[in-house]
PDB file of N, CA and C in Angstrom:
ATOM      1  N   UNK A   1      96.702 -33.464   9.241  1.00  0.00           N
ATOM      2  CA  UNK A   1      96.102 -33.298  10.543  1.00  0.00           C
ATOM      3  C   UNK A   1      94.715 -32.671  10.431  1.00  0.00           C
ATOM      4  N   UNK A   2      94.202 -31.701   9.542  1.00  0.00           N
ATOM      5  CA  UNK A   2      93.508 -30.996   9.429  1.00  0.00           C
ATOM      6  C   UNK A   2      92.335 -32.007   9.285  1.00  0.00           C
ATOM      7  N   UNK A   3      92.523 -32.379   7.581  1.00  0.00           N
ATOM      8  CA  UNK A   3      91.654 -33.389   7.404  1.00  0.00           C
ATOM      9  C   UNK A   3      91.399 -34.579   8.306  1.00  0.00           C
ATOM     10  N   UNK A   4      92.097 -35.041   8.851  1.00  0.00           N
ATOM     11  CA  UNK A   4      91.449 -36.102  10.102  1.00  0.00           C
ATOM     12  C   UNK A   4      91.122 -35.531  11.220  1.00  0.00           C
ATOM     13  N   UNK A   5      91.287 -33.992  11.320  1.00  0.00           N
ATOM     14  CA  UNK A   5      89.966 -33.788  12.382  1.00  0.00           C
ATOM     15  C   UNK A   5      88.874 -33.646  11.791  1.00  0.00           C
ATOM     16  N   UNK A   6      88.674 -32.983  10.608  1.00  0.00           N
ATOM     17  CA  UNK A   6      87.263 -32.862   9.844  1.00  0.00           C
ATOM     18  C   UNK A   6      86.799 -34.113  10.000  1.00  0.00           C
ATOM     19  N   UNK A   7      87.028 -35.275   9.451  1.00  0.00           N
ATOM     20  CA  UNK A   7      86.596 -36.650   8.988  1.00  0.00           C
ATOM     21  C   UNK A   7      86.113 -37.232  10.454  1.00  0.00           C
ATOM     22  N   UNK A   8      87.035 -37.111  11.325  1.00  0.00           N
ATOM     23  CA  UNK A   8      86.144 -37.197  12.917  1.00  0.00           C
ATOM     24  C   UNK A   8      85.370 -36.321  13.241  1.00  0.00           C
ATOM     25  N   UNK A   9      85.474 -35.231  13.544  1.00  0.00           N
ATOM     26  CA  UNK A   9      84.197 -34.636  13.483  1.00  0.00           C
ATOM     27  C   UNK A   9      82.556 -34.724  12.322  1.00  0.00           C
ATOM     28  N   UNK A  10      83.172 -34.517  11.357  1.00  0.00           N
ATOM     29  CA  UNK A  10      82.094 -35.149  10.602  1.00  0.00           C
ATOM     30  C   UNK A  10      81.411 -36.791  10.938  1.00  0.00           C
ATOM     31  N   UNK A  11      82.443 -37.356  11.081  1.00  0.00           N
ATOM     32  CA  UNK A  11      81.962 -38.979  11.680  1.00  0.00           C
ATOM     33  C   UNK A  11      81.296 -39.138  12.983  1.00  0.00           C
ATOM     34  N   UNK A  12      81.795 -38.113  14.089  1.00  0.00           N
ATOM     35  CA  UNK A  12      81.179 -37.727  15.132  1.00  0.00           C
ATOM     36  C   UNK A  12      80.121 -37.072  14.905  1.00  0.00           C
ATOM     37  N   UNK A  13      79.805 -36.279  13.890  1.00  0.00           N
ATOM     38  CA  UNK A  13      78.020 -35.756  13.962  1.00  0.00           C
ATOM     39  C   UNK A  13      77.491 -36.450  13.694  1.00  0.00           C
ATOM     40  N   UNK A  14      77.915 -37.120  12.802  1.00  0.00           N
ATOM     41  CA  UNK A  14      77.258 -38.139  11.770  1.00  0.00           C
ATOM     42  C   UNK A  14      76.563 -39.658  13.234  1.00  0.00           C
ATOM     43  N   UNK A  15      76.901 -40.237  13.545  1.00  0.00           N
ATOM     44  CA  UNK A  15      76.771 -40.936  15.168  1.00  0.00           C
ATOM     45  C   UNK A  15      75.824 -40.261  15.636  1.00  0.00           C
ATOM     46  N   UNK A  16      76.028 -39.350  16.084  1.00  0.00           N
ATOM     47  CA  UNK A  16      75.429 -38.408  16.972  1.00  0.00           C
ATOM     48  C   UNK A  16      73.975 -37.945  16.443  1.00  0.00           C
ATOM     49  N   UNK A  17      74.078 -37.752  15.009  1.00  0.00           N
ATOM     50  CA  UNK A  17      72.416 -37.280  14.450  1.00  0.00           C
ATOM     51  C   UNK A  17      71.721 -38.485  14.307  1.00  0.00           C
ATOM     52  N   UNK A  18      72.390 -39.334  13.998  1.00  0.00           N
ATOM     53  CA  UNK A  18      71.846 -40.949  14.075  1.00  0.00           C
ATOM     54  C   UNK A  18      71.026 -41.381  16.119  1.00  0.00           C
ATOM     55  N   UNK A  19      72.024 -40.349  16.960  1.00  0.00           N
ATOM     56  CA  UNK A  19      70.981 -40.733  17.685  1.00  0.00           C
ATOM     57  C   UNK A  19      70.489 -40.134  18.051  1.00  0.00           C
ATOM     58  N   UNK A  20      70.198 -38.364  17.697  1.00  0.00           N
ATOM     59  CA  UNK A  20      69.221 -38.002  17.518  1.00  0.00           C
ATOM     60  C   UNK A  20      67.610 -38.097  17.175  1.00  0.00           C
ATOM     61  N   UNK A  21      67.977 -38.669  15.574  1.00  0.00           N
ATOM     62  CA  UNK A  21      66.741 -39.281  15.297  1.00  0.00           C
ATOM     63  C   UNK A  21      66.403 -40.550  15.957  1.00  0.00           C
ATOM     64  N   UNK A  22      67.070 -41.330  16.223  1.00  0.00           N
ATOM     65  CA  UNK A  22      66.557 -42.436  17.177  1.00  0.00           C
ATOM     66  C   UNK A  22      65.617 -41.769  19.035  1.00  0.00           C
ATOM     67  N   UNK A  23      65.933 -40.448  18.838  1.00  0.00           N
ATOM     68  CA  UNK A  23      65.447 -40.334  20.073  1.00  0.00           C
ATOM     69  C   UNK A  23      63.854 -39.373  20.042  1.00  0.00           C
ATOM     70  N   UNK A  24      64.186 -39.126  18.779  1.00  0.00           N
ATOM     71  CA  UNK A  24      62.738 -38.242  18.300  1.00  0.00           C
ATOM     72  C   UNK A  24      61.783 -39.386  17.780  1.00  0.00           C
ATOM     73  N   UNK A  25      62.657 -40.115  17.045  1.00  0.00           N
ATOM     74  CA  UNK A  25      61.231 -41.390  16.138  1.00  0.00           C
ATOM     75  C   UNK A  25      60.832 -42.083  17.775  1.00  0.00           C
ATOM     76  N   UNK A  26      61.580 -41.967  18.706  1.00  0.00           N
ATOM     77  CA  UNK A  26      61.417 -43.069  20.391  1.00  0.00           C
ATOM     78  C   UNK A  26      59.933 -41.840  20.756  1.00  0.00           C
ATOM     79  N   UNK A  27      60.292 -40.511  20.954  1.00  0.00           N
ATOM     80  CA  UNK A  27      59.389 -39.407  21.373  1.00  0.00           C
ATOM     81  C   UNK A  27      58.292 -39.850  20.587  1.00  0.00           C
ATOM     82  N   UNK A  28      57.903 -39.567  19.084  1.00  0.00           N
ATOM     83  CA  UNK A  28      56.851 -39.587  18.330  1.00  0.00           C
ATOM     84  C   UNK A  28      56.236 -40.960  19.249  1.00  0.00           C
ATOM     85  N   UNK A  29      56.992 -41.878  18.474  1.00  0.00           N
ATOM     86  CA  UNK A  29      55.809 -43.527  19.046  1.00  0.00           C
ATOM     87  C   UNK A  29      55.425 -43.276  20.502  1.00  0.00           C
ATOM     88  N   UNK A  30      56.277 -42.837  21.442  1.00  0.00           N
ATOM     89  CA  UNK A  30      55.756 -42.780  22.823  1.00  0.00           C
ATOM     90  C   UNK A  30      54.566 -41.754  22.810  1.00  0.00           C
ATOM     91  N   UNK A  31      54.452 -41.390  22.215  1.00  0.00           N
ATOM     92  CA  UNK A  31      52.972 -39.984  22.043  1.00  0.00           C
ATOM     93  C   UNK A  31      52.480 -40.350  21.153  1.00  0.00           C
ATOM     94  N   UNK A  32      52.005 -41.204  20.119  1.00  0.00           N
ATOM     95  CA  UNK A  32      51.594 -41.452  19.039  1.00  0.00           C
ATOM     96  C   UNK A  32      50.924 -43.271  19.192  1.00  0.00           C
ATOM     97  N   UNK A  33      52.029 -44.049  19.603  1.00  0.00           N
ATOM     98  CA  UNK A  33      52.010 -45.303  19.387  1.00  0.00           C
ATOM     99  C   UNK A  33      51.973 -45.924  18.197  1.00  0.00           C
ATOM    100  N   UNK A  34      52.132 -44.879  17.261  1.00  0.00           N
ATOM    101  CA  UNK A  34      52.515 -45.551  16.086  1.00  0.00           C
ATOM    102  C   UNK A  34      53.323 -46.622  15.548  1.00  0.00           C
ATOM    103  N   UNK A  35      53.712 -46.878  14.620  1.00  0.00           N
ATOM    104  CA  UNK A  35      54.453 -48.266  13.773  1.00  0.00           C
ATOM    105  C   UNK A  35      55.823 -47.596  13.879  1.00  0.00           C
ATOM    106  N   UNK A  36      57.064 -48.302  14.663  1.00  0.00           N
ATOM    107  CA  UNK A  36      58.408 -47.564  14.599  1.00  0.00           C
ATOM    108  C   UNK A  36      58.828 -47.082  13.558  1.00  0.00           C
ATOM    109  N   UNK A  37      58.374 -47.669  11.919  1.00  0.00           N
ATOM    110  CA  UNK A  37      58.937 -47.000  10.708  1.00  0.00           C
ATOM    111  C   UNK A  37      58.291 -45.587  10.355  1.00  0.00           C
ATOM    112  N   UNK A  38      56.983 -46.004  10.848  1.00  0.00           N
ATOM    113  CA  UNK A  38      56.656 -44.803  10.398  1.00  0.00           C
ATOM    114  C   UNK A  38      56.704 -43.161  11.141  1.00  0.00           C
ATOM    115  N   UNK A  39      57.505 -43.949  12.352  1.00  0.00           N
ATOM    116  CA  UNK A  39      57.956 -42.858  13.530  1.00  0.00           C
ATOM    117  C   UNK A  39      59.272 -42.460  12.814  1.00  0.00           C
ATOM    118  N   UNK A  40      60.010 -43.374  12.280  1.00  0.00           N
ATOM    119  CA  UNK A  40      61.108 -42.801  12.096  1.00  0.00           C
ATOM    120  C   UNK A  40      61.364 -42.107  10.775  1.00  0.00           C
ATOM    121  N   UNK A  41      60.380 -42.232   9.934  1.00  0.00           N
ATOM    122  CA  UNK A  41      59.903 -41.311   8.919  1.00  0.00           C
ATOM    123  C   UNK A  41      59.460 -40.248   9.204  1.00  0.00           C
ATOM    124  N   UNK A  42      58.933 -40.088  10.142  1.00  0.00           N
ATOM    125  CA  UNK A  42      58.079 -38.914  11.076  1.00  0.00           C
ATOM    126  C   UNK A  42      59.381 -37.889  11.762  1.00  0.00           C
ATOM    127  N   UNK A  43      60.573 -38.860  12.300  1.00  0.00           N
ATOM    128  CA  UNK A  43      61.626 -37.995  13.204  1.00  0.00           C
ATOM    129  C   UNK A  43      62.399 -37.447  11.837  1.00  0.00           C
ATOM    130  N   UNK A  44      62.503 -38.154  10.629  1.00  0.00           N
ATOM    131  CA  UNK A  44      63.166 -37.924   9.795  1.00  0.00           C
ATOM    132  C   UNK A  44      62.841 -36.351   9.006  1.00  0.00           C
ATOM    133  N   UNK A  45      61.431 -36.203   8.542  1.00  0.00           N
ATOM    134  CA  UNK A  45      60.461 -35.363   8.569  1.00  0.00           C
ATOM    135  C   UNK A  45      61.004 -34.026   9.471  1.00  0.00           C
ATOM    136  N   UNK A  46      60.354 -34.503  10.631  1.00  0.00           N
ATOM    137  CA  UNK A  46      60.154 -33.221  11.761  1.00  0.00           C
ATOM    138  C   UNK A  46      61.600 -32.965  12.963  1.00  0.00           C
ATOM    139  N   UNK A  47      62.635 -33.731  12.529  1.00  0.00           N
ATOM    140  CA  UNK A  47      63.719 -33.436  13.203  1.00  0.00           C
ATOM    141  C   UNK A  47      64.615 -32.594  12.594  1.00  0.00           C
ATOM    142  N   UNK A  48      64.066 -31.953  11.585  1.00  0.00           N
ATOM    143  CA  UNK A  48      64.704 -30.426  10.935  1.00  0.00           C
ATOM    144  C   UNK A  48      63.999 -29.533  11.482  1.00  0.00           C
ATOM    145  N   UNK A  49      62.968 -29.440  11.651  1.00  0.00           N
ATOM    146  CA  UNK A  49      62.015 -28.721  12.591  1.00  0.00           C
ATOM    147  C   UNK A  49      62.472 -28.128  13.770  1.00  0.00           C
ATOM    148  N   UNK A  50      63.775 -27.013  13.929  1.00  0.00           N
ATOM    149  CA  UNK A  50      64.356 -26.843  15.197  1.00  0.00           C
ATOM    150  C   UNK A  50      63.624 -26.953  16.410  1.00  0.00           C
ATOM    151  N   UNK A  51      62.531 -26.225  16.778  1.00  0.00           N
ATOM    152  CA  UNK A  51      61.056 -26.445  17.855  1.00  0.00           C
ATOM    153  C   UNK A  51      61.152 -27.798  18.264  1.00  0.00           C
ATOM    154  N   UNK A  52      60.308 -28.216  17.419  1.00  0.00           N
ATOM    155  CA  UNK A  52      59.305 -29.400  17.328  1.00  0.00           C
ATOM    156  C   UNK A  52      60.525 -30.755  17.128  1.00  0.00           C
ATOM    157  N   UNK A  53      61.160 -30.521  16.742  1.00  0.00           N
ATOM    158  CA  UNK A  53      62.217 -31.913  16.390  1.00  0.00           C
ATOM    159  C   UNK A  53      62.892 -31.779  17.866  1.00  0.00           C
ATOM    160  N   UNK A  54      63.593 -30.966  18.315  1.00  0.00           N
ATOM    161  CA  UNK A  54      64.521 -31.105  19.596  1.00  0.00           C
ATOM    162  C   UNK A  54      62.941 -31.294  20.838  1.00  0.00           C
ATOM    163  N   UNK A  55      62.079 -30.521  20.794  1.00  0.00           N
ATOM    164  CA  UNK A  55      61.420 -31.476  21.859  1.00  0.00           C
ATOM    165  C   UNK A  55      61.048 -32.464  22.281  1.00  0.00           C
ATOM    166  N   UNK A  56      60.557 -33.155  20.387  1.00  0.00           N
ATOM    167  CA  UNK A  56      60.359 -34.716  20.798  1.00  0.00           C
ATOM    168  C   UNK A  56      61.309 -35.154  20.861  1.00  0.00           C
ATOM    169  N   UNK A  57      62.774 -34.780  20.181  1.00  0.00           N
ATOM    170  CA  UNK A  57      64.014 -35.977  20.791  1.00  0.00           C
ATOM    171  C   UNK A  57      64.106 -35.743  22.466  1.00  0.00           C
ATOM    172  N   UNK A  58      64.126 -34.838  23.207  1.00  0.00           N
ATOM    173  CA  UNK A  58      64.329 -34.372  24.524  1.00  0.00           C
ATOM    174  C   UNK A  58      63.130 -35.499  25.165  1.00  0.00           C
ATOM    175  N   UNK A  59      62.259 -35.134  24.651  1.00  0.00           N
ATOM    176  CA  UNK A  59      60.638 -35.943  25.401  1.00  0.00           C
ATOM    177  C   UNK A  59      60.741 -37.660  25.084  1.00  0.00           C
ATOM    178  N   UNK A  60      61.296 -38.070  23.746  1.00  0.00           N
ATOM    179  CA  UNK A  60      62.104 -39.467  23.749  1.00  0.00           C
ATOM    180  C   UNK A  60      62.980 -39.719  24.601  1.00  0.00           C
ATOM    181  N   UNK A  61      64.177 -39.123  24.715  1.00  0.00           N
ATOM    182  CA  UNK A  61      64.813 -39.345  25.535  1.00  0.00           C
ATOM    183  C   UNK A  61      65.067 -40.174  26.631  1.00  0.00           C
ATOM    184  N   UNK A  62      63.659 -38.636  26.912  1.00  0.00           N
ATOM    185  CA  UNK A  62      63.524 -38.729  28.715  1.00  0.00           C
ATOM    186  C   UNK A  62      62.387 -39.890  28.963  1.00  0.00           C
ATOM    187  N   UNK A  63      61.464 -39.383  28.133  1.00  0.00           N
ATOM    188  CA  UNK A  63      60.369 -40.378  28.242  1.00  0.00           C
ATOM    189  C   UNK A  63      60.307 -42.066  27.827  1.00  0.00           C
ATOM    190  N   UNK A  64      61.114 -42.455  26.933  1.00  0.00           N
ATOM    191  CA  UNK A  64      61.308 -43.784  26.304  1.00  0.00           C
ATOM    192  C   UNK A  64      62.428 -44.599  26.746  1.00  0.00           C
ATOM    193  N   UNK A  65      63.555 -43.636  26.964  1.00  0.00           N
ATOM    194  CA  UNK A  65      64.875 -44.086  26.735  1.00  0.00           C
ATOM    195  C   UNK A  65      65.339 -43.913  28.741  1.00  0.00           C
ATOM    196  N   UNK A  66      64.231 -43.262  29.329  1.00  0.00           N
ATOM    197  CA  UNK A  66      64.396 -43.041  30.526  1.00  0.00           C
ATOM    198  C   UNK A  66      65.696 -42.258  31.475  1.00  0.00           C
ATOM    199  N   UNK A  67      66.209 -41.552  30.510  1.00  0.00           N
ATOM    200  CA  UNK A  67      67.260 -40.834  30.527  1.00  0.00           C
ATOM    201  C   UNK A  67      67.102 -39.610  31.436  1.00  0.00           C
ATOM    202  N   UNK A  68      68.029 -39.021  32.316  1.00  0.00           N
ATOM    203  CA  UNK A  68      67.550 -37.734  33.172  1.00  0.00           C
ATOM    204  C   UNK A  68      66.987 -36.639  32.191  1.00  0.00           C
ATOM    205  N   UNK A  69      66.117 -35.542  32.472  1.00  0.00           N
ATOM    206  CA  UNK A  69      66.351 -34.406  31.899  1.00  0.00           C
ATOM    207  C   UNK A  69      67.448 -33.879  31.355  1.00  0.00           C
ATOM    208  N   UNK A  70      68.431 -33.662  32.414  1.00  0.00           N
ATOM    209  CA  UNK A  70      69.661 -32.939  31.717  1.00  0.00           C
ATOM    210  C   UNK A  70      70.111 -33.710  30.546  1.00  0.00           C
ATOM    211  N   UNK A  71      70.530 -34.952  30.928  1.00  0.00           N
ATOM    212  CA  UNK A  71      70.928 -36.038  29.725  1.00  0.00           C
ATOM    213  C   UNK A  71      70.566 -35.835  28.524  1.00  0.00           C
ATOM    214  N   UNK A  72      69.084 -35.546  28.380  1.00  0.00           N
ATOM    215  CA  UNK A  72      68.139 -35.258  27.509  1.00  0.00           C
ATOM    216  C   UNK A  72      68.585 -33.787  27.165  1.00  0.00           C
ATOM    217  N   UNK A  73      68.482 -33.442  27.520  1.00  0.00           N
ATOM    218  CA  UNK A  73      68.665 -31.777  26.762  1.00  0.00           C
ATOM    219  C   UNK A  73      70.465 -31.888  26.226  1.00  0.00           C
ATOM    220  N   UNK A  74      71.197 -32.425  27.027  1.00  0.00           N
ATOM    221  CA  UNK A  74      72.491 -32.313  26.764  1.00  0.00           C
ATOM    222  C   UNK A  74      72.583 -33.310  25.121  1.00  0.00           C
ATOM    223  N   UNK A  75      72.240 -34.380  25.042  1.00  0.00           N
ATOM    224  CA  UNK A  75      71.751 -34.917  23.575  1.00  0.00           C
ATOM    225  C   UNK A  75      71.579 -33.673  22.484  1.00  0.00           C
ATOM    226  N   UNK A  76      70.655 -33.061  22.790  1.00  0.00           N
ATOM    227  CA  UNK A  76      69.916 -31.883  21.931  1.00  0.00           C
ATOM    228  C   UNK A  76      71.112 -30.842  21.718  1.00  0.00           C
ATOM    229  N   UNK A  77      71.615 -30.314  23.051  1.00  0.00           N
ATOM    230  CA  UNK A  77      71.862 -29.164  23.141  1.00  0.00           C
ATOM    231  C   UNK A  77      72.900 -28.800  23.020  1.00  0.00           C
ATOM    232  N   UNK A  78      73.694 -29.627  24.159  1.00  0.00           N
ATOM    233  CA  UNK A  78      75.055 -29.526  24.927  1.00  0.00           C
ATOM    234  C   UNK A  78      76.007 -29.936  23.628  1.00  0.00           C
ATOM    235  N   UNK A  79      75.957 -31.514  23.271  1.00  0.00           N
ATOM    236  CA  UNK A  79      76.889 -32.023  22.226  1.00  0.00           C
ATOM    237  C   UNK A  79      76.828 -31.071  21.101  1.00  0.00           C
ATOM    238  N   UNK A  80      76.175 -31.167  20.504  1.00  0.00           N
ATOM    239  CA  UNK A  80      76.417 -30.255  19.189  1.00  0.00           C
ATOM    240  C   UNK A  80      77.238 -29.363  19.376  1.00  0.00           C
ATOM    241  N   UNK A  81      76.927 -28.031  20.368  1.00  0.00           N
ATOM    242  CA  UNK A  81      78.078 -26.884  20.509  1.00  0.00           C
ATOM    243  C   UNK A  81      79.375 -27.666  20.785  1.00  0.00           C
ATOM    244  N   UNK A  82      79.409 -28.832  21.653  1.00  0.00           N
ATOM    245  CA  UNK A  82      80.969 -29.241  21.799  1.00  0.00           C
ATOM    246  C   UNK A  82      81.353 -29.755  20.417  1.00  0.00           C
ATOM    247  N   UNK A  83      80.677 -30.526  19.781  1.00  0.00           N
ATOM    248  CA  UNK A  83      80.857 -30.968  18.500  1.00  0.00           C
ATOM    249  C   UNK A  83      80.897 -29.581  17.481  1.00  0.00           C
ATOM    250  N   UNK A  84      80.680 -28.940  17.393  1.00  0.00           N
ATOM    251  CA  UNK A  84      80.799 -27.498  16.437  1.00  0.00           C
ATOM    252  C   UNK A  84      81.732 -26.606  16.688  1.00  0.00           C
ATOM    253  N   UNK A  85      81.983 -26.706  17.537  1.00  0.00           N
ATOM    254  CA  UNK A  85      83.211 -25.460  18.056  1.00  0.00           C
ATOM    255  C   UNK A  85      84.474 -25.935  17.291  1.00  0.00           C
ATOM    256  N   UNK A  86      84.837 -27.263  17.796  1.00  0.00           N
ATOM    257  CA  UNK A  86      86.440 -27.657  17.272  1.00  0.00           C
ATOM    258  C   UNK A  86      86.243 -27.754  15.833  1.00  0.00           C
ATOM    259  N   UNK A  87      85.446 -27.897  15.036  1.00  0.00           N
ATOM    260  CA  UNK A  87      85.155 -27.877  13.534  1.00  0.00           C
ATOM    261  C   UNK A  87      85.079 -25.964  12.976  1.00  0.00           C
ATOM    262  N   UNK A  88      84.341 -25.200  14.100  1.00  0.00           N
ATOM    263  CA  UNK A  88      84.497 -23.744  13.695  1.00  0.00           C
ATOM    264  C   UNK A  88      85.251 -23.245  13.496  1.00  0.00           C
ATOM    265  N   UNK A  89      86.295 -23.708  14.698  1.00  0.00           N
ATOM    266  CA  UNK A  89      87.740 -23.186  15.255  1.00  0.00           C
ATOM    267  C   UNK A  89      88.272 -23.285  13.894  1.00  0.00           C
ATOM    268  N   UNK A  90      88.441 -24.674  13.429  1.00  0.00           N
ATOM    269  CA  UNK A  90      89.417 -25.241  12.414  1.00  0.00           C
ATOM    270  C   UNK A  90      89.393 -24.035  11.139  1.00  0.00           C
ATOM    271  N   UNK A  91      87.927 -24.149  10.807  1.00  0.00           N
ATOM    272  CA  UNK A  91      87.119 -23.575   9.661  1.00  0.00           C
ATOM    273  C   UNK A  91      87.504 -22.123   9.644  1.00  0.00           C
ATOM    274  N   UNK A  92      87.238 -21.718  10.642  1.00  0.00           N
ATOM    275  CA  UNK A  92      87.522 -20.314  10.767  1.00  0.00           C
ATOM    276  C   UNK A  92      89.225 -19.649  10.760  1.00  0.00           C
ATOM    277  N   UNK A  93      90.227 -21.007  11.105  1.00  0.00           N
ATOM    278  CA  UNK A  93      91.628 -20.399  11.538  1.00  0.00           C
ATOM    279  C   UNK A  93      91.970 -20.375  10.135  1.00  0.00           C
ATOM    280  N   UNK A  94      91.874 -21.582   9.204  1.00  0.00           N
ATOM    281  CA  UNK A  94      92.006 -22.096   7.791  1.00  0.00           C
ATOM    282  C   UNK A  94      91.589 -21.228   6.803  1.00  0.00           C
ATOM    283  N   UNK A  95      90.605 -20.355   7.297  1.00  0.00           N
ATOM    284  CA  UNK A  95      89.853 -18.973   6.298  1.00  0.00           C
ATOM    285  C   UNK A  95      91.012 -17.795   6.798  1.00  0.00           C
ATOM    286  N   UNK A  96      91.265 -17.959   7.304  1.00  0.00           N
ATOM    287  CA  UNK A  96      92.139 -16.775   8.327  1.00  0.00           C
ATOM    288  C   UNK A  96      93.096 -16.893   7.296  1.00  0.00           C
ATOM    289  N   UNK A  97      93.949 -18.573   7.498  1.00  0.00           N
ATOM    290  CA  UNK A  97      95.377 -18.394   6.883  1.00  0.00           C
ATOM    291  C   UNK A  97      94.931 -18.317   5.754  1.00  0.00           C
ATOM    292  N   UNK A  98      94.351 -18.491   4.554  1.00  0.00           N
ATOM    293  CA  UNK A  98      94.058 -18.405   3.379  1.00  0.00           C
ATOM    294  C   UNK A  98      94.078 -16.957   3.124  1.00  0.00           C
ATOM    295  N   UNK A  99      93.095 -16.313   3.762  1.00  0.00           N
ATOM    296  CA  UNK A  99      93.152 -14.783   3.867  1.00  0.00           C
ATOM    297  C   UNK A  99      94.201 -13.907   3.627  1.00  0.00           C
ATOM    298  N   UNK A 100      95.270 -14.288   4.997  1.00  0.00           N
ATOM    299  CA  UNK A 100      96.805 -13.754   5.309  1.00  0.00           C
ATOM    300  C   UNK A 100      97.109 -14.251   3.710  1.00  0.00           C
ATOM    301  N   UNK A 101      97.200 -15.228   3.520  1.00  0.00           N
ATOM    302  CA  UNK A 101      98.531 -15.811   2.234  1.00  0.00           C
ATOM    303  C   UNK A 101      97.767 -14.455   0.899  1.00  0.00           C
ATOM    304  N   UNK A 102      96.719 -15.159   0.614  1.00  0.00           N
ATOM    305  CA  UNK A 102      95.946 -14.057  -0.437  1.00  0.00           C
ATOM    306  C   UNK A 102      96.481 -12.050  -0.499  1.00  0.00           C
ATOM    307  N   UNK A 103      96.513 -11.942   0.857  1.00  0.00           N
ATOM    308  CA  UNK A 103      96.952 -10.322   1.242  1.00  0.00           C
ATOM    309  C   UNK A 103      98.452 -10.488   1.018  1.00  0.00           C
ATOM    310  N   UNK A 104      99.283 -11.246   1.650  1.00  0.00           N
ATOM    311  CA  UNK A 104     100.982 -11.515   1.036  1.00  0.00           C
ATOM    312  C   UNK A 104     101.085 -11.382  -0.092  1.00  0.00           C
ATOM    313  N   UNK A 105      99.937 -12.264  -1.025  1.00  0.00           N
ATOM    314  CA  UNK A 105     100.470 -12.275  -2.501  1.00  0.00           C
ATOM    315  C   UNK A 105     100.425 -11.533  -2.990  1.00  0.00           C
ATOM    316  N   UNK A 106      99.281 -10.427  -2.759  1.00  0.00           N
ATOM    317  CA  UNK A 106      99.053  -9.144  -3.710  1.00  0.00           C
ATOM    318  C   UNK A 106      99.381  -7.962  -3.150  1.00  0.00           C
ATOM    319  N   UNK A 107     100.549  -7.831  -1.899  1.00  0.00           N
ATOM    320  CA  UNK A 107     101.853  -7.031  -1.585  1.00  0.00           C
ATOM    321  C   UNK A 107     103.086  -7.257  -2.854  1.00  0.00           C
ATOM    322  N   UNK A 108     103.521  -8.698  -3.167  1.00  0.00           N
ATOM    323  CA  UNK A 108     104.249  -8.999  -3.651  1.00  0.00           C
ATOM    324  C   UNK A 108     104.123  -8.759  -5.175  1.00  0.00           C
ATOM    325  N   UNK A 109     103.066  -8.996  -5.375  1.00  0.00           N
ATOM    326  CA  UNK A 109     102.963  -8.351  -6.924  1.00  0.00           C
ATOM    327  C   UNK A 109     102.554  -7.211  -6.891  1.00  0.00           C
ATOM    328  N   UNK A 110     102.444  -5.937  -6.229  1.00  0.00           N
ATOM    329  CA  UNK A 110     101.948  -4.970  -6.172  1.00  0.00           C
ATOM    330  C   UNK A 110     103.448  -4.217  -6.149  1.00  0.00           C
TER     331      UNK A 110
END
C-alpha cells in the first residue's frame, strides 16, 4: 500500500511539474516572443528559480493559457501543498514506526 501511494504521488508530481514548465516556457515566449524551444530551455533553466520561475508560470498561465488568476496561482501554489502533504504524512508516520521498532529493540537487548 505504501509503495503505491509513493509511485502515485511521485507520478502525480511528476504530471504536474511537466505542467508547470509548460506554463513558464508559455510565460517566457509571451514576454519574450521567443522560439518555443528555446523558452522551454529558458522555463527549464529559471523554473528552479522559486521568485522568478513561479511568476512566469502564474503570468503563463494567466496570460497565454488564459486561465483565471486564482487557477494560476493554484497551479503554482495550491497543488503542490495538496500533492506534498499525503507524501509527508506517509514519510513522516514510516520514520515514526521505524523509530518506535529501533527503541523496542534496544529495550530488548538491553
Amino acid at each position: 500500500m505504501k509503495a503505491t501511494l509513493f509511485a502515485a504521488g511521485y507520478t502525480g508530481y511528476l504530471i504536474f511539474g511537466l505542467f508547470q514548465i509548460a506554463a513558464t516556457a508559455s510565460g517566457i515566449q509571451h514576454l519574450t516572443g521567443l522560439w518555443w524551444l528555446m523558452c522551454w530551455f529558458g522555463a527549464l533553466l529559471l523554473g528552479w528559480v522559486p521568485v522568478v520561475g513561479t511568476a512566469l508560470g502564474i503570468y503563463g498561465a494567466h496570460a497565454q493559457w488564459e486561465w483565471s488568476l486564482p487557477a494560476s496561482f493554484a497551479l503554482f501554489i495550491g497543488v503542490p501543498v495538496l500533492l506534498f502533504l499525503p507524501l509527508l504524512t506517509v514519510s513522516v508516520s514510516a520514520a515514526l514506526h521505524r523509530r518506535t521498532e529501533a527503541a523496542r529493540a534496544r529495550q530488548h537487548t538491553a
